[in-house]
Every structure is written in C-alpha cells, then in structure tokens.
PDB file of N, CA and C in Angstrom:
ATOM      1  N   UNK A   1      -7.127  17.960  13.402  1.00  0.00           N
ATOM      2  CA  UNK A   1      -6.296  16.854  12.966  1.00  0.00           C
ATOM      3  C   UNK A   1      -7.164  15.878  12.164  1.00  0.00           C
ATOM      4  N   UNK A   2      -6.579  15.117  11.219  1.00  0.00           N
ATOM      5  CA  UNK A   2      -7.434  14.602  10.227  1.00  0.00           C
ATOM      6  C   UNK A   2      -6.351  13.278   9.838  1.00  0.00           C
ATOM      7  N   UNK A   3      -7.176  12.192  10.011  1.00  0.00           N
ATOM      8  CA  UNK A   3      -6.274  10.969   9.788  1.00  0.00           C
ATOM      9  C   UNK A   3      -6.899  10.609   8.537  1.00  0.00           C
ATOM     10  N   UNK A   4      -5.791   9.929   7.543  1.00  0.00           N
ATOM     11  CA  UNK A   4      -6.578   9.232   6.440  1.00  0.00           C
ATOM     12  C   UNK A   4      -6.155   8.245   6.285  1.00  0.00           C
ATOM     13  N   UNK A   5      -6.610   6.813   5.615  1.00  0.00           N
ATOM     14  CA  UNK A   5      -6.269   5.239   5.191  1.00  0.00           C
ATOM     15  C   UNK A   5      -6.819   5.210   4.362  1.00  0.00           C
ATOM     16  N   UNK A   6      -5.494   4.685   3.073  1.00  0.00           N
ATOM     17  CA  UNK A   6      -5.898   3.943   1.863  1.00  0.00           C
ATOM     18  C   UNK A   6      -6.273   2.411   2.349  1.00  0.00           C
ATOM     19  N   UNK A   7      -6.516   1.641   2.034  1.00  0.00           N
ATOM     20  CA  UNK A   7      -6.556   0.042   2.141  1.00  0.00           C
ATOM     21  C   UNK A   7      -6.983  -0.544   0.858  1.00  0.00           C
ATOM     22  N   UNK A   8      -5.949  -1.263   0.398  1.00  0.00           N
ATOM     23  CA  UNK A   8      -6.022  -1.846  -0.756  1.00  0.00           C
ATOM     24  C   UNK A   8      -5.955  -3.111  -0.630  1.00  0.00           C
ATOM     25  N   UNK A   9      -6.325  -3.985  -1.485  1.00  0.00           N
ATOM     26  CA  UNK A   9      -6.680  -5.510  -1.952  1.00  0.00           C
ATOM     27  C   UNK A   9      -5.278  -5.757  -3.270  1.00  0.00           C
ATOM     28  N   UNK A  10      -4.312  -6.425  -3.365  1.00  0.00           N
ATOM     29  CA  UNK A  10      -3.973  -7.059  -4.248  1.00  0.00           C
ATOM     30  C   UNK A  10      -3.352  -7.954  -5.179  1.00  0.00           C
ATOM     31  N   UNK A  11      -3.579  -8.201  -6.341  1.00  0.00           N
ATOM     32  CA  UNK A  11      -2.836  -9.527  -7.245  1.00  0.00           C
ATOM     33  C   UNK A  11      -1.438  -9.677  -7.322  1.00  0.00           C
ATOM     34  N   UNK A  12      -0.789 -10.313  -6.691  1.00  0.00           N
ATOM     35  CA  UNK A  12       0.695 -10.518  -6.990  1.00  0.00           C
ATOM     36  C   UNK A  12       0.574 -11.590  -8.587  1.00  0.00           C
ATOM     37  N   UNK A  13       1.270 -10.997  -9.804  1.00  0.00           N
ATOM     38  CA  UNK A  13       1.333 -12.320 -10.194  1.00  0.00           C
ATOM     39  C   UNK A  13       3.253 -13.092 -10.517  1.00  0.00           C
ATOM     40  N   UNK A  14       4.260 -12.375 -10.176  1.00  0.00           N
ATOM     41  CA  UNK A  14       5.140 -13.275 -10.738  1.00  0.00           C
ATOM     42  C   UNK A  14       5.665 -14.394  -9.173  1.00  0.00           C
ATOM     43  N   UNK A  15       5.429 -13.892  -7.804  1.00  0.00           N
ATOM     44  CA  UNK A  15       5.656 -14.646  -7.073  1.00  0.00           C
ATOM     45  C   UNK A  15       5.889 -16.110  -7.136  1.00  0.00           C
ATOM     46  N   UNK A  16       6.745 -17.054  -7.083  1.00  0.00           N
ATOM     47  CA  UNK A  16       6.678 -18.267  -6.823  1.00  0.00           C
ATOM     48  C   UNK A  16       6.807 -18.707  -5.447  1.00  0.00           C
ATOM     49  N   UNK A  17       6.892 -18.173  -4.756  1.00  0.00           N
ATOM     50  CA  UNK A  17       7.196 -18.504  -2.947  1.00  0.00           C
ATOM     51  C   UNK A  17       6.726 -17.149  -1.958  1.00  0.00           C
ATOM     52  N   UNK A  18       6.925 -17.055  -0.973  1.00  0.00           N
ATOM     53  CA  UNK A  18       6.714 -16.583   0.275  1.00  0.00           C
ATOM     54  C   UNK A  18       7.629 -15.518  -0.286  1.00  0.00           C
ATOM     55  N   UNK A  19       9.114 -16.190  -0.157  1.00  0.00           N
ATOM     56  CA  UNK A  19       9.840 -14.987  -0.090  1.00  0.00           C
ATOM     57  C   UNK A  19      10.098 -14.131  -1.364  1.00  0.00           C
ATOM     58  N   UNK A  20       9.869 -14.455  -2.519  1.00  0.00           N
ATOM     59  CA  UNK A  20       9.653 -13.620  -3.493  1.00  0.00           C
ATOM     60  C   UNK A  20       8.431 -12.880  -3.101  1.00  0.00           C
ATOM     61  N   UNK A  21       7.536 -13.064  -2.832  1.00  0.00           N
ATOM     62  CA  UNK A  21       6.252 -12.023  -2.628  1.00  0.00           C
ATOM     63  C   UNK A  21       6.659 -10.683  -1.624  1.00  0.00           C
ATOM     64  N   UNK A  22       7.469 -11.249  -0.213  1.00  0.00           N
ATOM     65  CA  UNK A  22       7.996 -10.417   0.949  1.00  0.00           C
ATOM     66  C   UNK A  22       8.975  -9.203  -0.150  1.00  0.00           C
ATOM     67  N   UNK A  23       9.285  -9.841  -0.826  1.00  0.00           N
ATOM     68  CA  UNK A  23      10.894  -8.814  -1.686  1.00  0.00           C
ATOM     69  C   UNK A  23       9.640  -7.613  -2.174  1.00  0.00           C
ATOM     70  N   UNK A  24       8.517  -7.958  -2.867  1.00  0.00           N
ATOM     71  CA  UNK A  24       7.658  -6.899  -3.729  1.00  0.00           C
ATOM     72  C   UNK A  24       6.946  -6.255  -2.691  1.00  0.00           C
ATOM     73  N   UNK A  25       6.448  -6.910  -1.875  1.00  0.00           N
ATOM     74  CA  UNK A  25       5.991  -6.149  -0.372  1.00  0.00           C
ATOM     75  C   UNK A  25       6.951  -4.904  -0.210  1.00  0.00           C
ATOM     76  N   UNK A  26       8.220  -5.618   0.348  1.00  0.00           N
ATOM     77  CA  UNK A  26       8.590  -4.761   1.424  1.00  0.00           C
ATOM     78  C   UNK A  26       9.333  -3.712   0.535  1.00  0.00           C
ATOM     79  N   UNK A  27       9.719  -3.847  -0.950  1.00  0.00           N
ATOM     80  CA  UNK A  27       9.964  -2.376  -1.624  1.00  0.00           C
ATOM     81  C   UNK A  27       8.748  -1.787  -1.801  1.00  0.00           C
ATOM     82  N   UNK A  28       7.721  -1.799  -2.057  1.00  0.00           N
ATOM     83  CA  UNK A  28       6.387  -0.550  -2.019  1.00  0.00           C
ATOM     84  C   UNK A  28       6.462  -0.046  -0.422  1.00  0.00           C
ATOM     85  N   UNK A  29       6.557  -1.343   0.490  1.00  0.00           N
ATOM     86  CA  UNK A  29       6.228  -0.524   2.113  1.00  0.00           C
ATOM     87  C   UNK A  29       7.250   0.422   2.211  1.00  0.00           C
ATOM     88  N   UNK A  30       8.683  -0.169   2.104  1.00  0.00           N
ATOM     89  CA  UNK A  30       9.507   0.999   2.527  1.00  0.00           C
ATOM     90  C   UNK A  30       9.467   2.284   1.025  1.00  0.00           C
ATOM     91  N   UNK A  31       9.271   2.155   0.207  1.00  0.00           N
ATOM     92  CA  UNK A  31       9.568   3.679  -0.709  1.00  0.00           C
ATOM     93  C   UNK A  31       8.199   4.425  -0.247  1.00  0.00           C
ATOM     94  N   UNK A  32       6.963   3.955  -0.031  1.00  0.00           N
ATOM     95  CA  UNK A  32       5.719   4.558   0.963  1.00  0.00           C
ATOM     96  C   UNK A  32       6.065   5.314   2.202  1.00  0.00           C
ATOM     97  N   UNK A  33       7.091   4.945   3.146  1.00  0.00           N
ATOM     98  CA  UNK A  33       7.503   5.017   4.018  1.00  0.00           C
ATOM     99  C   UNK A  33       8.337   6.278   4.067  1.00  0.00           C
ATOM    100  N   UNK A  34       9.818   6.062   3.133  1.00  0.00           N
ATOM    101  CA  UNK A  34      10.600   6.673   3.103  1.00  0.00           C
ATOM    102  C   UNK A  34      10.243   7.995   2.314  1.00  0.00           C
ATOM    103  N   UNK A  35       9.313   7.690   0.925  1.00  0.00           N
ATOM    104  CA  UNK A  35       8.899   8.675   0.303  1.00  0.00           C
ATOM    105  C   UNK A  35       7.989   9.576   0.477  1.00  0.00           C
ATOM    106  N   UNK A  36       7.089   9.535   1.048  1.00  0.00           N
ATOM    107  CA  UNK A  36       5.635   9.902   1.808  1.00  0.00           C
ATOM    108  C   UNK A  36       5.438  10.087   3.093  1.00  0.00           C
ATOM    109  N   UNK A  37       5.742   9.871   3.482  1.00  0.00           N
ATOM    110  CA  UNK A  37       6.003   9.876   5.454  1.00  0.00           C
ATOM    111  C   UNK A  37       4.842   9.315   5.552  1.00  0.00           C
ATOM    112  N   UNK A  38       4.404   7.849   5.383  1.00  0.00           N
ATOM    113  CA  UNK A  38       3.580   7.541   5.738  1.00  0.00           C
ATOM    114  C   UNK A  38       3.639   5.967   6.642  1.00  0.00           C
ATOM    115  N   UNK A  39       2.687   5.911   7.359  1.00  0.00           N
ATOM    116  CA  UNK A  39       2.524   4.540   7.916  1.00  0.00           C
ATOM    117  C   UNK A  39       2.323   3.873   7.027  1.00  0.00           C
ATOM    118  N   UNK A  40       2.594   2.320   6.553  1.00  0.00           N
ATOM    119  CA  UNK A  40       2.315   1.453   5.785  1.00  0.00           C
ATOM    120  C   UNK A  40       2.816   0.166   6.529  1.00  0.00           C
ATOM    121  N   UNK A  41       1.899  -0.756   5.891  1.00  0.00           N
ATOM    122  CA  UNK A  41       2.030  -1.968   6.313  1.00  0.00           C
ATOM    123  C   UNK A  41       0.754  -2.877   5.446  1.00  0.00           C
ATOM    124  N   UNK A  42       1.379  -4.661   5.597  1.00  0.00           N
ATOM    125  CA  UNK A  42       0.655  -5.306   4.918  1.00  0.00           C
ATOM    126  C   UNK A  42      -0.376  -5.859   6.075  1.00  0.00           C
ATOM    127  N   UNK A  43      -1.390  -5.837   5.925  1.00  0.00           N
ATOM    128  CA  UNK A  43      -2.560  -6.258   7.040  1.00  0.00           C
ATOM    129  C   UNK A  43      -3.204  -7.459   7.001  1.00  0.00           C
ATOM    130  N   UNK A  44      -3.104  -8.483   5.781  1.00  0.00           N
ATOM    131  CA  UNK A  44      -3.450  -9.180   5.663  1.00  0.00           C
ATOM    132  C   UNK A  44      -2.913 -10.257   4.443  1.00  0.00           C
ATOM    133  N   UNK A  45      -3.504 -11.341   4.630  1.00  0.00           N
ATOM    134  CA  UNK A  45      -3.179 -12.704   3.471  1.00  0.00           C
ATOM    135  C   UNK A  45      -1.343 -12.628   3.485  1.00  0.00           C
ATOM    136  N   UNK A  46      -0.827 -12.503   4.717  1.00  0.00           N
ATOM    137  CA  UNK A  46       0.673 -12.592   4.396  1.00  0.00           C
ATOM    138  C   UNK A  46       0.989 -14.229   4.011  1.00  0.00           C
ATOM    139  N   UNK A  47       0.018 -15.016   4.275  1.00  0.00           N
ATOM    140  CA  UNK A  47       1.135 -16.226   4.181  1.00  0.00           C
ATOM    141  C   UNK A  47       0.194 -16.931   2.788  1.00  0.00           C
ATOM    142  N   UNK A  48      -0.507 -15.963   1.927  1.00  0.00           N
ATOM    143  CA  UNK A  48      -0.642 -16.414   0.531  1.00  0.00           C
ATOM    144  C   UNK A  48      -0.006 -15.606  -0.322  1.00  0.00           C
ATOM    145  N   UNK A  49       1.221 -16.340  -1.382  1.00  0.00           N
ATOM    146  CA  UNK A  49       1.846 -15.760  -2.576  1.00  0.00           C
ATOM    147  C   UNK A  49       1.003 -15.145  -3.298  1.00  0.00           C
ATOM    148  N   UNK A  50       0.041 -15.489  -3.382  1.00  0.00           N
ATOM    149  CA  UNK A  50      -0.359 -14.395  -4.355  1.00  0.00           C
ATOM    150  C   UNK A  50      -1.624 -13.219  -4.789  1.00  0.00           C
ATOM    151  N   UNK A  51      -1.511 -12.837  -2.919  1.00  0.00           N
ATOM    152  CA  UNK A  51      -2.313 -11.888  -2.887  1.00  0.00           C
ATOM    153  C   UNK A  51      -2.177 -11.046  -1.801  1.00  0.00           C
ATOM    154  N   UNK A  52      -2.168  -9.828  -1.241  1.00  0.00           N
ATOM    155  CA  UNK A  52      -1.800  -8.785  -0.201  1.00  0.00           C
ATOM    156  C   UNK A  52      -3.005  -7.793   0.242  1.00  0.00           C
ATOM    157  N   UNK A  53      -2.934  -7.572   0.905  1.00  0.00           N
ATOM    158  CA  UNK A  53      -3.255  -6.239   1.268  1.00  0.00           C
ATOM    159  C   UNK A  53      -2.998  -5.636   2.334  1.00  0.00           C
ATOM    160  N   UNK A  54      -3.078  -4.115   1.574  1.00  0.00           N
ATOM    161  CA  UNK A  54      -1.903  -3.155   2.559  1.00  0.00           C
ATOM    162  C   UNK A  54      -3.028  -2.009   2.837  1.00  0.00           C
ATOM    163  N   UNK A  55      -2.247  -1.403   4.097  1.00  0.00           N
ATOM    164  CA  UNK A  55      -3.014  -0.050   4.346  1.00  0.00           C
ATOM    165  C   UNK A  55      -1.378   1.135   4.412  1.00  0.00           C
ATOM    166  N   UNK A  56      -2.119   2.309   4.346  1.00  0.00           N
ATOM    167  CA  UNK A  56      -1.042   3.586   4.135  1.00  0.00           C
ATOM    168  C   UNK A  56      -1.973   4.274   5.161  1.00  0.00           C
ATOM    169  N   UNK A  57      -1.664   5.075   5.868  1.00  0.00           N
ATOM    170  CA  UNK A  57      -1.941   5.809   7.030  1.00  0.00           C
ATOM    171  C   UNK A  57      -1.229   7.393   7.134  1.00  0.00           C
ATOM    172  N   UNK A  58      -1.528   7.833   7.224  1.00  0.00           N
ATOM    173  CA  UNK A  58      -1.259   9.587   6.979  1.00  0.00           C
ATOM    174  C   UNK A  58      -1.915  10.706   8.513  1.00  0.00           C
ATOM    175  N   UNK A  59      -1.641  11.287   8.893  1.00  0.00           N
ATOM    176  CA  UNK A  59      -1.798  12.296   9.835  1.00  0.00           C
ATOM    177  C   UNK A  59      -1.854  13.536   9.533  1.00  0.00           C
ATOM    178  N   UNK A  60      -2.613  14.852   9.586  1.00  0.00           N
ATOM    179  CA  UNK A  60      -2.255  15.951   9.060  1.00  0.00           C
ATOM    180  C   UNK A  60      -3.353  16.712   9.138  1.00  0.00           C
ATOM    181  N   UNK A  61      -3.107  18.133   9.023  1.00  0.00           N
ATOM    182  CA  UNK A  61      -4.104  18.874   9.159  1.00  0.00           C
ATOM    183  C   UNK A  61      -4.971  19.646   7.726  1.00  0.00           C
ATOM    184  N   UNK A  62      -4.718  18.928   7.070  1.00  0.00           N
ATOM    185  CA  UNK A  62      -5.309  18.794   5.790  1.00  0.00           C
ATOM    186  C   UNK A  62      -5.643  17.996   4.851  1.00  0.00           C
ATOM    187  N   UNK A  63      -7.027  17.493   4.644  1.00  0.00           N
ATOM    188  CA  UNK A  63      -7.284  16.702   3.916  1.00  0.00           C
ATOM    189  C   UNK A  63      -6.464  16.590   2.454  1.00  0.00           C
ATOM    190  N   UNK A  64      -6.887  17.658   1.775  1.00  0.00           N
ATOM    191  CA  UNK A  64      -6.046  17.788   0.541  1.00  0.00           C
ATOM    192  C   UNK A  64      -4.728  16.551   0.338  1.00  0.00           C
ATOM    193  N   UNK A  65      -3.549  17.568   1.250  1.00  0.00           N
ATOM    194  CA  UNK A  65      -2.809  17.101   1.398  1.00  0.00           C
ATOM    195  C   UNK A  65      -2.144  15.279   1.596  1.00  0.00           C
ATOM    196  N   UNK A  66      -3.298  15.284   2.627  1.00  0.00           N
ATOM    197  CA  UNK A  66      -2.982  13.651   2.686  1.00  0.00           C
ATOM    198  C   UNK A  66      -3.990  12.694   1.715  1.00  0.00           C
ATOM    199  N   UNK A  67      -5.032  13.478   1.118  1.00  0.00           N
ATOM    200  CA  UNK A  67      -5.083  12.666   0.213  1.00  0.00           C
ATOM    201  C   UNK A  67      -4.202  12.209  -1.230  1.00  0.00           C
ATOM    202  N   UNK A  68      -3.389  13.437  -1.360  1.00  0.00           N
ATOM    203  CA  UNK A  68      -2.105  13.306  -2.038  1.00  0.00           C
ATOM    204  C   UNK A  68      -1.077  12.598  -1.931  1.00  0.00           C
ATOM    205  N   UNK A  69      -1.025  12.349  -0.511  1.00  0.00           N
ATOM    206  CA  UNK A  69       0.247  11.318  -0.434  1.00  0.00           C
ATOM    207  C   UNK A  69       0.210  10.335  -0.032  1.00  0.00           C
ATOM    208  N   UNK A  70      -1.802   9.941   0.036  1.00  0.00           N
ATOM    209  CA  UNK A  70      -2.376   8.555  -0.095  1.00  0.00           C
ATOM    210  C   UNK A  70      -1.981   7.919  -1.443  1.00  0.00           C
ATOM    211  N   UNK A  71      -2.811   8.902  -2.464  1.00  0.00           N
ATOM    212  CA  UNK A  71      -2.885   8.737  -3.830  1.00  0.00           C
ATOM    213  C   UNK A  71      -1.411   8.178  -4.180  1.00  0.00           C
ATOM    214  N   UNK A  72      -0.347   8.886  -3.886  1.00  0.00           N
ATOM    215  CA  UNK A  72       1.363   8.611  -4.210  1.00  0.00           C
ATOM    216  C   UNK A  72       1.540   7.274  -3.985  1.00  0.00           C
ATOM    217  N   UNK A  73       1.303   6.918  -2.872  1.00  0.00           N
ATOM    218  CA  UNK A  73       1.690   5.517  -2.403  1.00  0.00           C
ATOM    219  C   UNK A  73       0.985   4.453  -3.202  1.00  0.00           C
ATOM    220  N   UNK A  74      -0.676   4.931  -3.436  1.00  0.00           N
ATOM    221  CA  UNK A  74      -0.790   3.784  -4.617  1.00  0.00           C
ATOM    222  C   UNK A  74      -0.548   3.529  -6.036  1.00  0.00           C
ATOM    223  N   UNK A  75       0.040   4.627  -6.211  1.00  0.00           N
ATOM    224  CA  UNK A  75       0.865   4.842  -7.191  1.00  0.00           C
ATOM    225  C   UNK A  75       2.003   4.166  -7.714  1.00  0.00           C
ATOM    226  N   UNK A  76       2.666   3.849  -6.395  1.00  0.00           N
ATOM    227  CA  UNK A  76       3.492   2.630  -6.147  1.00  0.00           C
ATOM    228  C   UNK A  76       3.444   1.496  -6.670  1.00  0.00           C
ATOM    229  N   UNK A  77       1.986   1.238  -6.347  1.00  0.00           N
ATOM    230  CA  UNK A  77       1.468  -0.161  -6.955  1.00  0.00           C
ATOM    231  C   UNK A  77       1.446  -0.097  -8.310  1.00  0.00           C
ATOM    232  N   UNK A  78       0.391   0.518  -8.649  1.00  0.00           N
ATOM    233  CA  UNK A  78      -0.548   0.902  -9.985  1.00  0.00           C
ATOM    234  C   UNK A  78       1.138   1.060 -11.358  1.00  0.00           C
ATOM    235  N   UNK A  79       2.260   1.642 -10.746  1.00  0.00           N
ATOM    236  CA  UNK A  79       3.057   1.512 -11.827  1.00  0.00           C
ATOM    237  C   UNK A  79       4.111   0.098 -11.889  1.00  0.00           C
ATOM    238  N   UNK A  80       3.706  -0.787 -10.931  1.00  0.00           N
ATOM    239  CA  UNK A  80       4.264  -2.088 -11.353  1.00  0.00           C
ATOM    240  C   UNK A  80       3.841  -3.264 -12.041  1.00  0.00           C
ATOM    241  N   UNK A  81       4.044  -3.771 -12.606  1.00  0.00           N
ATOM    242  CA  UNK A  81       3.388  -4.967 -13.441  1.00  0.00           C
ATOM    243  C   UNK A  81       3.620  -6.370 -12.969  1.00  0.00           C
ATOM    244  N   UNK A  82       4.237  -6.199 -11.475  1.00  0.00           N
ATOM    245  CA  UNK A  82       4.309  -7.974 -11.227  1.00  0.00           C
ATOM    246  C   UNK A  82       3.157  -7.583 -10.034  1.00  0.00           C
ATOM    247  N   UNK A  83       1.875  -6.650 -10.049  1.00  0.00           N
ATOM    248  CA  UNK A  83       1.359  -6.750  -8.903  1.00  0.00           C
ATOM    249  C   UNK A  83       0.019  -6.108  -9.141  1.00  0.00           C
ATOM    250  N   UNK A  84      -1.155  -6.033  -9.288  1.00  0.00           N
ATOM    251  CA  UNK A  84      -2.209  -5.723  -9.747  1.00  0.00           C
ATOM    252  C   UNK A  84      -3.172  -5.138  -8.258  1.00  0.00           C
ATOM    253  N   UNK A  85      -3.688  -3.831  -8.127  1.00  0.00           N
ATOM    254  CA  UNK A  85      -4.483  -3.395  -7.461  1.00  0.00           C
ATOM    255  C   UNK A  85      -5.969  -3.516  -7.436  1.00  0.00           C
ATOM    256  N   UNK A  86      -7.028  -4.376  -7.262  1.00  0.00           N
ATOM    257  CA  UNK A  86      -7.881  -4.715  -7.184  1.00  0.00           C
ATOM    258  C   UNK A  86      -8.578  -4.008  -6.456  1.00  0.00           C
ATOM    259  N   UNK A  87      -9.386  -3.794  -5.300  1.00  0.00           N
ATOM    260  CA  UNK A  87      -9.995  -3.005  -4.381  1.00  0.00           C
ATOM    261  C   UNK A  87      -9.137  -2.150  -3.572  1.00  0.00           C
ATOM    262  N   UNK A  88     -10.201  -0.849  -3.750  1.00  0.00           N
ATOM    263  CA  UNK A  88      -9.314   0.358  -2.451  1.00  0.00           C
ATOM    264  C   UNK A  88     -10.616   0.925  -1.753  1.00  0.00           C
ATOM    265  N   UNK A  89     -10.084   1.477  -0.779  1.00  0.00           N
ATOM    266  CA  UNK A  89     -11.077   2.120  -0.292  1.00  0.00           C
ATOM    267  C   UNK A  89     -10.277   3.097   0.719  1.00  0.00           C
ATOM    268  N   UNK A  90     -10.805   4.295   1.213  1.00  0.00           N
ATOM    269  CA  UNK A  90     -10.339   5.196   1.791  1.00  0.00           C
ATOM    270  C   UNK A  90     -11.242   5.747   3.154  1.00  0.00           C
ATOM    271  N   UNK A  91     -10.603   5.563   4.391  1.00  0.00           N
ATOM    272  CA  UNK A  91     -11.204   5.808   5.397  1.00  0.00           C
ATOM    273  C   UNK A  91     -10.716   6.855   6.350  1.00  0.00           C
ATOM    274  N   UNK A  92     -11.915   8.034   6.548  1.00  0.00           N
ATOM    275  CA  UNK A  92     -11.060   8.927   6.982  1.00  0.00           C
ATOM    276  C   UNK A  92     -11.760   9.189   8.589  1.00  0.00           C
ATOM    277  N   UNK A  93     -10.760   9.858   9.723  1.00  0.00           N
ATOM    278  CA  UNK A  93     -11.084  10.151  10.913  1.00  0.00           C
ATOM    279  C   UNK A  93     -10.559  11.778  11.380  1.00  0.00           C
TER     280      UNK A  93
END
C-alpha cells in the first residue's frame, strides 16, 4: 500500500472577502473529490483572502497511478486564473 500527498501553497487573486475565496476553495475541493477519488482539503491560511493551501491525499497500490491523480487535481488549479499555484511538494508513505 502506498499513500501519496500533493501539498500546495496558493495566490488567490480576485477574492474580495472570506466568502468569495470559500466559493474557489470549495469548487477545486469538491471536483478533486468527486473527480479523482481523492482526499482533499484546505489545511491552512483559511481565514486569509488571499492565500490557501491545500493537500490531496490518494491511497493505492501503485505509485504511478496515484501520482496521476495527484498531478489531475493540480491541474485543477494550474487551469484557473483567479488562483495561482506557488509551492508544491509531494510526500509519499
């Protein structure tokens, strides 16, 4: 069994409040979720507009694999433009 975590760092920029930032959050967490079968969640800086970071979490008996549907989820990010990916890093068990 082979666990993997993305953890990413990043730039929100059109946010003006809390709850505009939660709206861009929680569509990457849930299409991560729903699309990927993956754990996701934001781990940190929730109560600053304009910055996040999230981890994606994966289970499986192949690296390959879940590094693929690590990669997908930040993919998520990387194709939106109100939200900029700054640091990642990948930790595996």
């Amino acid at each position: 069994m082979i666990i993997g975590a993305a953890i990413c760092e990043c730039i929100l920029y059109d946010p003006q409040s809390l709850k505009d930032k939660r709206a861009i959050i929680k569509s990457i967490l849930s299409k991560a979720k729903q699309r990927y079968n993956l754990s996701a969640s934001e781990i940190d800086y929730q109560n600053i507009w304009q910055r996040s970071k999230f981890a994606f979490v994966s289970v499986g008996t192949s690296r390959v694999h879940i590094e693929r549907e690590l990669h997908h989820a930040l993919a998520l990010i990387d194709q939106r433009t109100d939200i900029e990916r700054t640091v990642t890093s990948f930790e595996w068990l």
